[in-house]
PDB file of N, CA and C in Angstrom:
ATOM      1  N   UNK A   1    -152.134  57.067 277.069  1.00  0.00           N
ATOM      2  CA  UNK A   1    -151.181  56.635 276.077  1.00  0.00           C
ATOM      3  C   UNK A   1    -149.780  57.020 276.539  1.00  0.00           C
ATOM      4  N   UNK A   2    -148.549  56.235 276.535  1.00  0.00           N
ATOM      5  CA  UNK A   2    -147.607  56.096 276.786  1.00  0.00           C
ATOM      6  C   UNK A   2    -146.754  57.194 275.789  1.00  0.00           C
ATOM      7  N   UNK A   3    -145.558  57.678 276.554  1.00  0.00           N
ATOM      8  CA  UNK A   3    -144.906  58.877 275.556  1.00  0.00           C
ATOM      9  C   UNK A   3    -143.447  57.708 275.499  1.00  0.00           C
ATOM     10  N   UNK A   4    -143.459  57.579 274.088  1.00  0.00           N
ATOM     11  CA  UNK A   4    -142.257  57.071 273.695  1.00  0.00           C
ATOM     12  C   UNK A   4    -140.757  58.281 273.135  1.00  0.00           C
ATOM     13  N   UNK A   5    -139.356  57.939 273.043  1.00  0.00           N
ATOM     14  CA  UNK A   5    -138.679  58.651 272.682  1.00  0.00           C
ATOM     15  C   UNK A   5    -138.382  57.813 271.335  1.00  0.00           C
ATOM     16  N   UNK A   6    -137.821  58.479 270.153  1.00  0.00           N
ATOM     17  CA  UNK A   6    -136.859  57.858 268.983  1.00  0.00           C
ATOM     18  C   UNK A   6    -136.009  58.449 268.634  1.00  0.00           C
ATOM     19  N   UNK A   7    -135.223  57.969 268.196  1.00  0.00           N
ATOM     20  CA  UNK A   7    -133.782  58.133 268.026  1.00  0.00           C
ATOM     21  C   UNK A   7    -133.964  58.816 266.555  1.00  0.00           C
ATOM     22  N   UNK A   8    -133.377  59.787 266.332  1.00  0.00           N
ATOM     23  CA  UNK A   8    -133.020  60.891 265.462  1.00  0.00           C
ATOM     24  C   UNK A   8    -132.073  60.266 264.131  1.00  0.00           C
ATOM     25  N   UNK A   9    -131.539  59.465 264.439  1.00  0.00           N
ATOM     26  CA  UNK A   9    -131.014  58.956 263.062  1.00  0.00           C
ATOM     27  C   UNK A   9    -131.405  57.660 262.822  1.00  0.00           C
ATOM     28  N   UNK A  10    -131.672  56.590 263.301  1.00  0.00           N
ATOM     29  CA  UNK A  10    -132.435  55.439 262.850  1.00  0.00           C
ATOM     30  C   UNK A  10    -133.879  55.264 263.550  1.00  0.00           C
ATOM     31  N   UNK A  11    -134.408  55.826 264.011  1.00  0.00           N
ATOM     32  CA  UNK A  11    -136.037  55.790 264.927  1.00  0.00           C
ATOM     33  C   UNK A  11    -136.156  54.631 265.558  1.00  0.00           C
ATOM     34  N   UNK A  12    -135.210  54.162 265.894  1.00  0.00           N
ATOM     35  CA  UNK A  12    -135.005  53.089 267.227  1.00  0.00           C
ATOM     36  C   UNK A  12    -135.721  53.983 268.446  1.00  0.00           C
ATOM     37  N   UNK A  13    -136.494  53.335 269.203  1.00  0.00           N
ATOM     38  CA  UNK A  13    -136.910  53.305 270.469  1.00  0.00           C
ATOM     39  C   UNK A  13    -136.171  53.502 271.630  1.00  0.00           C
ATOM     40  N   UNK A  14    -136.007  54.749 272.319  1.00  0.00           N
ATOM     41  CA  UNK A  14    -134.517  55.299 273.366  1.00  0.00           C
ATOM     42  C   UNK A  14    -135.987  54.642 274.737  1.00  0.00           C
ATOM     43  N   UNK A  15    -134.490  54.324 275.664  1.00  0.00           N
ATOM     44  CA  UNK A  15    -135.300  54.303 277.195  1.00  0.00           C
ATOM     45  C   UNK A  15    -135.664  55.466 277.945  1.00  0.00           C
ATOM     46  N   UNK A  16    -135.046  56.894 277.108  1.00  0.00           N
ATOM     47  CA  UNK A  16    -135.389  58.111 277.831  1.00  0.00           C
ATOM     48  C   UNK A  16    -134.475  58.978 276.760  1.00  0.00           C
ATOM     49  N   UNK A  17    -134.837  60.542 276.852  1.00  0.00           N
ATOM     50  CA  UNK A  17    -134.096  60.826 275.876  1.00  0.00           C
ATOM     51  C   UNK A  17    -132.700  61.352 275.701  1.00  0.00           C
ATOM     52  N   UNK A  18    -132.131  60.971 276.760  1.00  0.00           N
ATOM     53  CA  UNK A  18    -130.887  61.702 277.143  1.00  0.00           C
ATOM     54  C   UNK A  18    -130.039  60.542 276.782  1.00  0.00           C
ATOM     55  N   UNK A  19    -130.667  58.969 276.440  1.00  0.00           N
ATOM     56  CA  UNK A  19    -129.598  57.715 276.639  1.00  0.00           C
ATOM     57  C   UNK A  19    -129.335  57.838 274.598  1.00  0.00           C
ATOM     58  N   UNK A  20    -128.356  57.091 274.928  1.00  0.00           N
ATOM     59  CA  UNK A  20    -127.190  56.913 273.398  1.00  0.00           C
ATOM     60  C   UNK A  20    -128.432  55.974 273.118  1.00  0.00           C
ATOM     61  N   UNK A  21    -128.386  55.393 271.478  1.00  0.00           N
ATOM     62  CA  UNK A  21    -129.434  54.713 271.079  1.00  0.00           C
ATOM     63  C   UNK A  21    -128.771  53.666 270.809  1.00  0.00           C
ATOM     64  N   UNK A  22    -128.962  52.278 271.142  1.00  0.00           N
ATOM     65  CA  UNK A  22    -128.403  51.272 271.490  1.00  0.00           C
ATOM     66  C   UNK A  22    -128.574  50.300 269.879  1.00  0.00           C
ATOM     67  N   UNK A  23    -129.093  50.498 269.155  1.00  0.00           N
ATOM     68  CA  UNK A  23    -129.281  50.394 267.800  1.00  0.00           C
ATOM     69  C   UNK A  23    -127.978  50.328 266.961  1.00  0.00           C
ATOM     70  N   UNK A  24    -127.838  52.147 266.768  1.00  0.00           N
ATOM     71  CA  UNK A  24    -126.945  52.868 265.627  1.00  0.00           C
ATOM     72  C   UNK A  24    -125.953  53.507 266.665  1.00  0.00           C
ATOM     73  N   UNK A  25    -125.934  54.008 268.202  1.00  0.00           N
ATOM     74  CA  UNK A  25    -125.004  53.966 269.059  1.00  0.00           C
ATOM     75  C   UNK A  25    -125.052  55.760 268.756  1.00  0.00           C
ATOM     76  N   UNK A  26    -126.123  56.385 268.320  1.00  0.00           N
ATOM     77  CA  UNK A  26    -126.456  57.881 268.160  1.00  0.00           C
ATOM     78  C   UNK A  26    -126.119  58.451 269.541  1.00  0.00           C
ATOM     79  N   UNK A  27    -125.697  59.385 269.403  1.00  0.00           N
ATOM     80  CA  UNK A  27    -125.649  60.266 271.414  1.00  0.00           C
ATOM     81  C   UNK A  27    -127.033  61.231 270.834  1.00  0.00           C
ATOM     82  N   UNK A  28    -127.836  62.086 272.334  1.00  0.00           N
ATOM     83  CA  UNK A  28    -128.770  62.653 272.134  1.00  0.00           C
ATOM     84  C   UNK A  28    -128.313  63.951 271.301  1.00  0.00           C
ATOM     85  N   UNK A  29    -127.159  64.117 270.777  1.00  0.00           N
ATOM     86  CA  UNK A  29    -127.418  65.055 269.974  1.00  0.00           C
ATOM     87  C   UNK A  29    -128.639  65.558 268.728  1.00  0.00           C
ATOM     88  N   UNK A  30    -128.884  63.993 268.104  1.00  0.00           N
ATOM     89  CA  UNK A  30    -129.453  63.832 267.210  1.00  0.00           C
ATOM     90  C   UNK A  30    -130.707  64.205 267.416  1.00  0.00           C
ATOM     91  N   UNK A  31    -131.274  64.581 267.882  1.00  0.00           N
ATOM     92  CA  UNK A  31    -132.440  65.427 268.620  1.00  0.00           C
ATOM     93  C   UNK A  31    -133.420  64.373 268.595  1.00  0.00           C
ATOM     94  N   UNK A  32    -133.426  63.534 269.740  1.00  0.00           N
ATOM     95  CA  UNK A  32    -134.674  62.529 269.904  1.00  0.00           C
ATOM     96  C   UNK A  32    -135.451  63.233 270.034  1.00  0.00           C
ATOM     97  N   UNK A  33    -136.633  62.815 268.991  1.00  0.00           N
ATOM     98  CA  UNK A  33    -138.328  63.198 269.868  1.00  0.00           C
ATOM     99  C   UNK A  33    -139.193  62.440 269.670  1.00  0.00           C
ATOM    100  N   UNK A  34    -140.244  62.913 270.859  1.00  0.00           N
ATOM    101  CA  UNK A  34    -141.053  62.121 271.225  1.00  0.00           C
ATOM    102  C   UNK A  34    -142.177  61.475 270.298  1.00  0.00           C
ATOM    103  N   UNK A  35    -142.830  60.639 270.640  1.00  0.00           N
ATOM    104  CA  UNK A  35    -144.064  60.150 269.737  1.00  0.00           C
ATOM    105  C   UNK A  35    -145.078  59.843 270.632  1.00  0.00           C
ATOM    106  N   UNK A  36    -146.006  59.739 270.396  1.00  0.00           N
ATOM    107  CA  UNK A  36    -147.353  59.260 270.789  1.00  0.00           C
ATOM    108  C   UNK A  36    -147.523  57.604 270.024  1.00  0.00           C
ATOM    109  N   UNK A  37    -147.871  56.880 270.839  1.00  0.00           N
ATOM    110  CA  UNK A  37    -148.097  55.383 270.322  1.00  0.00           C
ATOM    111  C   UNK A  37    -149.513  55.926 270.316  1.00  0.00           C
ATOM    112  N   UNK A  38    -150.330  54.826 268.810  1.00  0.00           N
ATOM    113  CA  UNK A  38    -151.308  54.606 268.560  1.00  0.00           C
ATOM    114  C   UNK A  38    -152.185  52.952 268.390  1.00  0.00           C
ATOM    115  N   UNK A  39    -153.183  52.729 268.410  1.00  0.00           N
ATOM    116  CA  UNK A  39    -153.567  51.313 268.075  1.00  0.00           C
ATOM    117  C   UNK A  39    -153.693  51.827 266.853  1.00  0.00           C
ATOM    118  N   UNK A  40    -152.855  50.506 266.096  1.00  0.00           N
ATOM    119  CA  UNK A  40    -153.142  50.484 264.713  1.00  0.00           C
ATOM    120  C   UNK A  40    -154.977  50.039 264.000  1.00  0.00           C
ATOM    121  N   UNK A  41    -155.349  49.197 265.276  1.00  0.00           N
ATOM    122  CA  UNK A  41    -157.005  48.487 264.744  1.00  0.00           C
ATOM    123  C   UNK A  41    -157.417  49.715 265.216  1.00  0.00           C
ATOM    124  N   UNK A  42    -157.693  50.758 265.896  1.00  0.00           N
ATOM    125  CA  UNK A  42    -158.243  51.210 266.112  1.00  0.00           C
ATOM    126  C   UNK A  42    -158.639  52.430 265.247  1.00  0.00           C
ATOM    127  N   UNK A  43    -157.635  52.374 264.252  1.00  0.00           N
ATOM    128  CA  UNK A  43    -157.349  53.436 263.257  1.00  0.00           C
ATOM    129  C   UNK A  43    -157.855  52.756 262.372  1.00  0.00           C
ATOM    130  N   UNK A  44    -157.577  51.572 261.969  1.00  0.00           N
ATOM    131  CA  UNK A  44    -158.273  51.033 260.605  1.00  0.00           C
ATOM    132  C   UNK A  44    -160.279  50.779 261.272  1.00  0.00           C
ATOM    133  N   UNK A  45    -160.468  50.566 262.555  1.00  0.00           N
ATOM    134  CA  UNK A  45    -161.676  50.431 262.532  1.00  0.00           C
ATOM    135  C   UNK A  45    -162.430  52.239 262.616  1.00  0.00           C
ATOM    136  N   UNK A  46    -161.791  53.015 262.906  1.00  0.00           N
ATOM    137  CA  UNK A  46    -162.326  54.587 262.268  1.00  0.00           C
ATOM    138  C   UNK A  46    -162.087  55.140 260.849  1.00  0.00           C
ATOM    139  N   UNK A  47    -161.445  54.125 260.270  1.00  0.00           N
ATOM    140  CA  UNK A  47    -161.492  54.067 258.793  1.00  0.00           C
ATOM    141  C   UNK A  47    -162.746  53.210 258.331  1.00  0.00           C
ATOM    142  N   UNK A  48    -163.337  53.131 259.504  1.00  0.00           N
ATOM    143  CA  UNK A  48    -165.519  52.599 258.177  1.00  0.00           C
ATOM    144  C   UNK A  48    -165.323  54.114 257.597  1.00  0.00           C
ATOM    145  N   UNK A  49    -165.536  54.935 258.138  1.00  0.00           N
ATOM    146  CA  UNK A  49    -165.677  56.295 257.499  1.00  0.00           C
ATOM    147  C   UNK A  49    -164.147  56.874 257.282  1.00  0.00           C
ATOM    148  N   UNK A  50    -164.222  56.606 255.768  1.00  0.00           N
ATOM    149  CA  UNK A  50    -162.997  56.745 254.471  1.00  0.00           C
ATOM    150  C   UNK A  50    -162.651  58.472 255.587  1.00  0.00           C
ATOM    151  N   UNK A  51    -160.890  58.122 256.035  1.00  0.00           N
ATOM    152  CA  UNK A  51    -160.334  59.509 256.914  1.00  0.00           C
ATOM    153  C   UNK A  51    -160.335  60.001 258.220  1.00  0.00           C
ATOM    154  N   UNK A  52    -161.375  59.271 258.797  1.00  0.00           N
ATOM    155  CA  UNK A  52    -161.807  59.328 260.404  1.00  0.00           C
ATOM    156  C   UNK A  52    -160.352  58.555 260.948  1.00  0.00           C
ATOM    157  N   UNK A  53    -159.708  57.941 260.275  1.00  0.00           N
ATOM    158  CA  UNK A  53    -158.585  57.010 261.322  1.00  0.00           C
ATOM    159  C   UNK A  53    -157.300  58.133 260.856  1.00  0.00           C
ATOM    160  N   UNK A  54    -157.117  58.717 260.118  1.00  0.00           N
ATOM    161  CA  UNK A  54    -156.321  60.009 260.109  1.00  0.00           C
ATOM    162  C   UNK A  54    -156.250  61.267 260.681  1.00  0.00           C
ATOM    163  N   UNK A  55    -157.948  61.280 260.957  1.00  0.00           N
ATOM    164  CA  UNK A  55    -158.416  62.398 261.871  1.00  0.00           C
ATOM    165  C   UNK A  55    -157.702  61.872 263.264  1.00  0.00           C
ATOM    166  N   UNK A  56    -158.166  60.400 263.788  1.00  0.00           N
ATOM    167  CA  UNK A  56    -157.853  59.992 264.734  1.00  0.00           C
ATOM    168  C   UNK A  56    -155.832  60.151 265.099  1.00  0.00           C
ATOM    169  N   UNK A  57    -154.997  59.873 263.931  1.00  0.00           N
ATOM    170  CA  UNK A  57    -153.713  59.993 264.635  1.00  0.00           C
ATOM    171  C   UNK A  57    -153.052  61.174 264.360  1.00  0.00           C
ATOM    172  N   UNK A  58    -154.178  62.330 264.337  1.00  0.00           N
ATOM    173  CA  UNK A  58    -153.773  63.764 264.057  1.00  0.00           C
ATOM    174  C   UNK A  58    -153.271  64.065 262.370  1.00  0.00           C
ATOM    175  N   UNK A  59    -153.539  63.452 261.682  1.00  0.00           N
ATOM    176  CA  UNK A  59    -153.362  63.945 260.435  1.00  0.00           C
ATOM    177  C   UNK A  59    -154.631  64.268 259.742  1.00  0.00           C
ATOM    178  N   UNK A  60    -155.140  65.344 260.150  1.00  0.00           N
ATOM    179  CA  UNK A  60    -156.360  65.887 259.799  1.00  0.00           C
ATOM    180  C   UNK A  60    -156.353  65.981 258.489  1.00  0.00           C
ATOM    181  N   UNK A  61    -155.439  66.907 257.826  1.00  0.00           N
ATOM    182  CA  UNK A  61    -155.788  67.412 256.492  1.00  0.00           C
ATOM    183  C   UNK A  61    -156.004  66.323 255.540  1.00  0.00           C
ATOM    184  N   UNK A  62    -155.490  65.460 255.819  1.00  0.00           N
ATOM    185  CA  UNK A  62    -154.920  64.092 255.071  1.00  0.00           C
ATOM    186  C   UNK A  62    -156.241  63.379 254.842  1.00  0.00           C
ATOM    187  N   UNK A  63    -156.667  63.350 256.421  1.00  0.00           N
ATOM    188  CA  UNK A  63    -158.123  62.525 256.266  1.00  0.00           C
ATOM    189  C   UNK A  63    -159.299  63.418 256.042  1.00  0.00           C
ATOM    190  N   UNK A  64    -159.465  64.601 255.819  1.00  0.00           N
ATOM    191  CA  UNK A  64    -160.227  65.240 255.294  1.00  0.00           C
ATOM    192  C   UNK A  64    -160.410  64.754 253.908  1.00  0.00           C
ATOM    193  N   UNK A  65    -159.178  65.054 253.302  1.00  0.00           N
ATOM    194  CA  UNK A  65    -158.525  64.537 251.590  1.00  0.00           C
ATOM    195  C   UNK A  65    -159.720  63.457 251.175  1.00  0.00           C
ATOM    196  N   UNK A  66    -159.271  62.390 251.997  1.00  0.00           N
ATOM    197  CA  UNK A  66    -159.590  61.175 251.878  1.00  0.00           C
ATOM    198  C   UNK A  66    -161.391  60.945 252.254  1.00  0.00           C
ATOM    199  N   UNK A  67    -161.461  62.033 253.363  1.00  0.00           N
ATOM    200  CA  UNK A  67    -163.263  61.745 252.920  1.00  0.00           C
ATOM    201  C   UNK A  67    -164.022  62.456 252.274  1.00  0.00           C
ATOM    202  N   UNK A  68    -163.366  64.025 251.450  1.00  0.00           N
ATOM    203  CA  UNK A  68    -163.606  64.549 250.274  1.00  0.00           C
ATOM    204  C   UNK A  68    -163.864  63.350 249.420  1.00  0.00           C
ATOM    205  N   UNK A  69    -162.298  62.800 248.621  1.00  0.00           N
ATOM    206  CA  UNK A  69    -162.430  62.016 247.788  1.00  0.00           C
ATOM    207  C   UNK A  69    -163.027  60.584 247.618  1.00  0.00           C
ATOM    208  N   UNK A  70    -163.127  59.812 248.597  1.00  0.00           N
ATOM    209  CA  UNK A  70    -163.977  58.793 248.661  1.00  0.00           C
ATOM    210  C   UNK A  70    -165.552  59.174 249.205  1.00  0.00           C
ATOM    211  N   UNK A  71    -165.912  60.334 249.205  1.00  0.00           N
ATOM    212  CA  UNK A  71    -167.483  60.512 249.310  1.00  0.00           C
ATOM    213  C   UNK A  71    -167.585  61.058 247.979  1.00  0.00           C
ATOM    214  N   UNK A  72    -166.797  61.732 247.471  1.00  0.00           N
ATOM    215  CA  UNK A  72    -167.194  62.847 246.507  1.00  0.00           C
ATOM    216  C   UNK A  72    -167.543  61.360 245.183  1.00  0.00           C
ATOM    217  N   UNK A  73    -166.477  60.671 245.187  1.00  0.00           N
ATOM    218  CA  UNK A  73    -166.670  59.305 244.092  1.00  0.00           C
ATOM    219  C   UNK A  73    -167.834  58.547 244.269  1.00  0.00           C
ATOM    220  N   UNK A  74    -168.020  58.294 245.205  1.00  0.00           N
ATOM    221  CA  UNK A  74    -169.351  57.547 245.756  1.00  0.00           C
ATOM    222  C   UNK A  74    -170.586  58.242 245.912  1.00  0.00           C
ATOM    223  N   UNK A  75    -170.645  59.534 245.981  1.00  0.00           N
ATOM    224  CA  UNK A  75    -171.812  60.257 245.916  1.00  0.00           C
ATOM    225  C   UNK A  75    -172.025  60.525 244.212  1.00  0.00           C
ATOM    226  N   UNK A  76    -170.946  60.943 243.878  1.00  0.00           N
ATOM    227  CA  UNK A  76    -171.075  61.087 242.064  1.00  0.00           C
ATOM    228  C   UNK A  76    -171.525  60.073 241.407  1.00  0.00           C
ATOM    229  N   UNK A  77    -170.747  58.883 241.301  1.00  0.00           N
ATOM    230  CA  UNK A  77    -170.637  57.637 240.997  1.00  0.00           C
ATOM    231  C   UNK A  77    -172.551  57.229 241.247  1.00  0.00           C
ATOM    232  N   UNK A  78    -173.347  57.169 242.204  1.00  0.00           N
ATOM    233  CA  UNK A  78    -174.241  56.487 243.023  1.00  0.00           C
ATOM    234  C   UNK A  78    -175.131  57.297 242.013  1.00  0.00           C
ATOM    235  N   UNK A  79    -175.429  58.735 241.437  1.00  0.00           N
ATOM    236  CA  UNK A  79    -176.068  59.754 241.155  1.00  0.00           C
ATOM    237  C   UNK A  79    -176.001  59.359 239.709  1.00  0.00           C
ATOM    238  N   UNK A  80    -174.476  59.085 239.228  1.00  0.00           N
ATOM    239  CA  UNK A  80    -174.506  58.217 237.577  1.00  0.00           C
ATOM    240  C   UNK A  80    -175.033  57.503 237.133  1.00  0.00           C
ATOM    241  N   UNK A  81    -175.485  57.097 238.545  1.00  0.00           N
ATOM    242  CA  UNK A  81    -176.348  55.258 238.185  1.00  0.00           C
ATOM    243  C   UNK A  81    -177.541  55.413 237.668  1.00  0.00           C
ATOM    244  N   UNK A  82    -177.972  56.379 238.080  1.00  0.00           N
ATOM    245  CA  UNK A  82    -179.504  56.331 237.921  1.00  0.00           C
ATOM    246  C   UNK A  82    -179.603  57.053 236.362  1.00  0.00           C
ATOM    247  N   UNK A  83    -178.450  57.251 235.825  1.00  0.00           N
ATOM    248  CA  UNK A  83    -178.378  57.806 234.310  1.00  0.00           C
ATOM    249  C   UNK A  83    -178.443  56.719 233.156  1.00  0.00           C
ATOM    250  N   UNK A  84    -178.203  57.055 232.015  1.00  0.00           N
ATOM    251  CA  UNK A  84    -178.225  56.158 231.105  1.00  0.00           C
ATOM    252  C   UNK A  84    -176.440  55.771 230.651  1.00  0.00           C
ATOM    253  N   UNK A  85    -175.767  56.684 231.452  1.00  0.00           N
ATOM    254  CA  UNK A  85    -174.596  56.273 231.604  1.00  0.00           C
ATOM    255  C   UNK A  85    -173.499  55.833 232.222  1.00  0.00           C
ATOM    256  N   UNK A  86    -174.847  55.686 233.405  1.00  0.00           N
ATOM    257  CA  UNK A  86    -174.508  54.943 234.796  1.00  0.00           C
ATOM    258  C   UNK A  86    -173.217  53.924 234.648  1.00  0.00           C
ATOM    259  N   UNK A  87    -173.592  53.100 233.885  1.00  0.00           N
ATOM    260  CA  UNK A  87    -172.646  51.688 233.499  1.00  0.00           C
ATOM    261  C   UNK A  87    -171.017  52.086 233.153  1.00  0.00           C
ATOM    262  N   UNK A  88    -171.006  53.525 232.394  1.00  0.00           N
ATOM    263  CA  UNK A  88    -169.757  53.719 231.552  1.00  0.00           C
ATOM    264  C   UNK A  88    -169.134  54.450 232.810  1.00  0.00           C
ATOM    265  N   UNK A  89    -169.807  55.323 233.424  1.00  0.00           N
ATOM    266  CA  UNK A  89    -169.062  55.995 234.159  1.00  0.00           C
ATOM    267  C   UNK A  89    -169.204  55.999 235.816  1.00  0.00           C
ATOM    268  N   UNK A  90    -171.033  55.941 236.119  1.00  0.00           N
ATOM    269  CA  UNK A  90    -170.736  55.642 237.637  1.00  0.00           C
ATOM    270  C   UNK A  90    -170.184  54.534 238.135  1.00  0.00           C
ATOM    271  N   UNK A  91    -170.246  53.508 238.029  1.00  0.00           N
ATOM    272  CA  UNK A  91    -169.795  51.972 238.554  1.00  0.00           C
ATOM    273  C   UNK A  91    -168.457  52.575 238.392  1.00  0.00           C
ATOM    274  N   UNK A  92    -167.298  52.930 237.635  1.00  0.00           N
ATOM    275  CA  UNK A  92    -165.784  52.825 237.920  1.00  0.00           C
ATOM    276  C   UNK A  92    -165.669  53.889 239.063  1.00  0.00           C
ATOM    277  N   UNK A  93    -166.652  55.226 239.314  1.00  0.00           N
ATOM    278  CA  UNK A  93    -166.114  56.209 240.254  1.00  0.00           C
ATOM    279  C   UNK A  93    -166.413  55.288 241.590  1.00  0.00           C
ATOM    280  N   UNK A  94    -167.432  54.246 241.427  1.00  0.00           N
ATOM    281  CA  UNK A  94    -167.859  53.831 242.770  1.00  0.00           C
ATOM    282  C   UNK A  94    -166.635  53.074 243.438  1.00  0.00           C
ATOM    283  N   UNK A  95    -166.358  52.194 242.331  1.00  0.00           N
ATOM    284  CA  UNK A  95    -164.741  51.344 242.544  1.00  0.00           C
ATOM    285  C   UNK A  95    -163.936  51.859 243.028  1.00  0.00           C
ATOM    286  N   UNK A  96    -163.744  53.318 242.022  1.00  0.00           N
ATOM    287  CA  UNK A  96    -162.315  54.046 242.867  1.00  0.00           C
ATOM    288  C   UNK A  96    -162.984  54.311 244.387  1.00  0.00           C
ATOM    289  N   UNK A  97    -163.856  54.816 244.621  1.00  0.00           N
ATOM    290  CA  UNK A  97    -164.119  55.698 245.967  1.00  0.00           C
ATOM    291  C   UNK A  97    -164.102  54.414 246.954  1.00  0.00           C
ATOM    292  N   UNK A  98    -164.482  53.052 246.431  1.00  0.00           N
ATOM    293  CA  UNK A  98    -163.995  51.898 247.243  1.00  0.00           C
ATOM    294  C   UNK A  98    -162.306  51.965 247.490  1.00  0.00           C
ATOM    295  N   UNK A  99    -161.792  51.777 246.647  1.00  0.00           N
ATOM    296  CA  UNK A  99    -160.332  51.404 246.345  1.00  0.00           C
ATOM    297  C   UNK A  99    -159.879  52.928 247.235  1.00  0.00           C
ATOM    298  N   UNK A 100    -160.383  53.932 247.331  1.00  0.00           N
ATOM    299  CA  UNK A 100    -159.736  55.294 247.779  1.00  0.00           C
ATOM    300  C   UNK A 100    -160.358  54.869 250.009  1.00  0.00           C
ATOM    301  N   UNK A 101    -161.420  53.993 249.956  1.00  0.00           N
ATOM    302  CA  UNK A 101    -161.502  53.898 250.992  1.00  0.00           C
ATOM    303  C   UNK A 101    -160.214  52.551 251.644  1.00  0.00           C
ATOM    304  N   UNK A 102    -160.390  51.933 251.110  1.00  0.00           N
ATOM    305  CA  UNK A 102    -159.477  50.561 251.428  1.00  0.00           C
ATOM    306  C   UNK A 102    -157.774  51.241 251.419  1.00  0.00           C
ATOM    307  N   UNK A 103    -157.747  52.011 250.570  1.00  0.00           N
ATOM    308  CA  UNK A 103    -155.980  52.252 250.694  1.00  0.00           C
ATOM    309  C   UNK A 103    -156.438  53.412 252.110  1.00  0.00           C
ATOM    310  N   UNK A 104    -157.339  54.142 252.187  1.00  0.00           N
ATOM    311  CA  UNK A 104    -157.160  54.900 253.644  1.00  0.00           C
ATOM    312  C   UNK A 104    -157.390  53.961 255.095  1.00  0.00           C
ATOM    313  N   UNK A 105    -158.038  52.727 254.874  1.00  0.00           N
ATOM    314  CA  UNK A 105    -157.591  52.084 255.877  1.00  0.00           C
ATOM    315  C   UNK A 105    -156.448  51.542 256.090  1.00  0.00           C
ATOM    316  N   UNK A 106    -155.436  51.483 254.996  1.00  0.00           N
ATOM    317  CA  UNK A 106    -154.119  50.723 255.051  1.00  0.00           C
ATOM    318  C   UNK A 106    -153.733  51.832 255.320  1.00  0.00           C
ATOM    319  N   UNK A 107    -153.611  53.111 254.669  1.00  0.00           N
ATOM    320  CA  UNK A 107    -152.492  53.579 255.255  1.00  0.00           C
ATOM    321  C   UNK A 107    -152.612  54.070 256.609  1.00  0.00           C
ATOM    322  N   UNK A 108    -153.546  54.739 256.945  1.00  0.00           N
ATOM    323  CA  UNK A 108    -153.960  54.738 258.416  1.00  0.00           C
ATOM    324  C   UNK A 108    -153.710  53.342 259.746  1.00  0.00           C
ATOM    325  N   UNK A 109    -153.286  52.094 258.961  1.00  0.00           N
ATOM    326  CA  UNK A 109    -152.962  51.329 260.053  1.00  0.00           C
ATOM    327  C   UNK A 109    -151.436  51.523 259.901  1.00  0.00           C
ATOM    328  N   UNK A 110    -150.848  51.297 258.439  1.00  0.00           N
ATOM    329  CA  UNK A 110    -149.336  51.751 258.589  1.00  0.00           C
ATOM    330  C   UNK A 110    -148.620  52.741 259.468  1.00  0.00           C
ATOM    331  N   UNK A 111    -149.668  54.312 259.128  1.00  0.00           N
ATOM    332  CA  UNK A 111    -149.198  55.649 260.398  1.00  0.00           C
ATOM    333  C   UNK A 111    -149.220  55.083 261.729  1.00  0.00           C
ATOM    334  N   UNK A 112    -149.919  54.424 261.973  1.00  0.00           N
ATOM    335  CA  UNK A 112    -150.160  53.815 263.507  1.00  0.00           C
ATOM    336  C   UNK A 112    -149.410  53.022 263.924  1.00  0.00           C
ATOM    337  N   UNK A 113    -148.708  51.888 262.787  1.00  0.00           N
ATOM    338  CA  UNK A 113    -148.091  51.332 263.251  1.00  0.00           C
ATOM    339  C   UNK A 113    -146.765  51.781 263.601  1.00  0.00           C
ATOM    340  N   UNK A 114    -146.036  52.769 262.704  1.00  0.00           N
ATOM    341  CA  UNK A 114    -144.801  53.330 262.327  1.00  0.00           C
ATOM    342  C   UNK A 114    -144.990  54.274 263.677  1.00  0.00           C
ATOM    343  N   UNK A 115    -145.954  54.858 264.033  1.00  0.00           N
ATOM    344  CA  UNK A 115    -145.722  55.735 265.373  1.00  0.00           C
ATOM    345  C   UNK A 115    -145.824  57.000 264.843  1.00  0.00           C
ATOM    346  N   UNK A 116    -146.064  57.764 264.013  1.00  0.00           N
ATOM    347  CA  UNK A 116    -146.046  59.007 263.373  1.00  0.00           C
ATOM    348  C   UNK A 116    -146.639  59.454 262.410  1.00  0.00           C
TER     349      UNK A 116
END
């Protein structure tokens, strides 16, 4: 993976980090630093498992979060079912722990895409 520089006041893309940023016309004062480029599909396809694509662009805690809470809904939720109140209450935890998986694949392609 390629080491990119960005520019410290608008995150424009520098050719190295010592050059002015040809953007906003920043000098390296602004303390460029570096990033790591990521594939964005590659993050949403380690998002089958709700957090694995957060694990993947180093935001561990984040995707831990996220496969706490979309297992914890879906394991609860799945366990409701088999109750007599399955209907009132497991089916919506199952939804959310869907809906908690689908926004961790979006945002996990967004981090990837944004570079950080």
């Amino acid at each position: 993976m390629a080491t990119h520089v960005l520019c410290g006041r608008c995150g424009a893309t520098l050719a190295h980090p010592s050059a002015a940023c040809a953007n906003c016309g920043a000098t390296p004062a602004y303390q460029a630093h570096p990033y790591r480029r990521y594939n964005p599909m590659a993050a949403v396809a380690l998002s089958i498992i709700p957090g694995l694509g957060h694990i993947y662009l180093g935001h561990w805690k984040k995707g831990l979060v996220y496969m706490a809470m979309a297992g914890g809904l879906q394991f609860f939720g799945a366990d409701l079912d088999l109750t007599g109140i399955g209907a009132a209450v497991g089916i919506p935890m199952e939804i959310g722990g869907l809906g908690i998986w689908a926004h961790s694949a979006w945002d996990a392609y967004q981090i990837a895409k944004r570079g950080y």
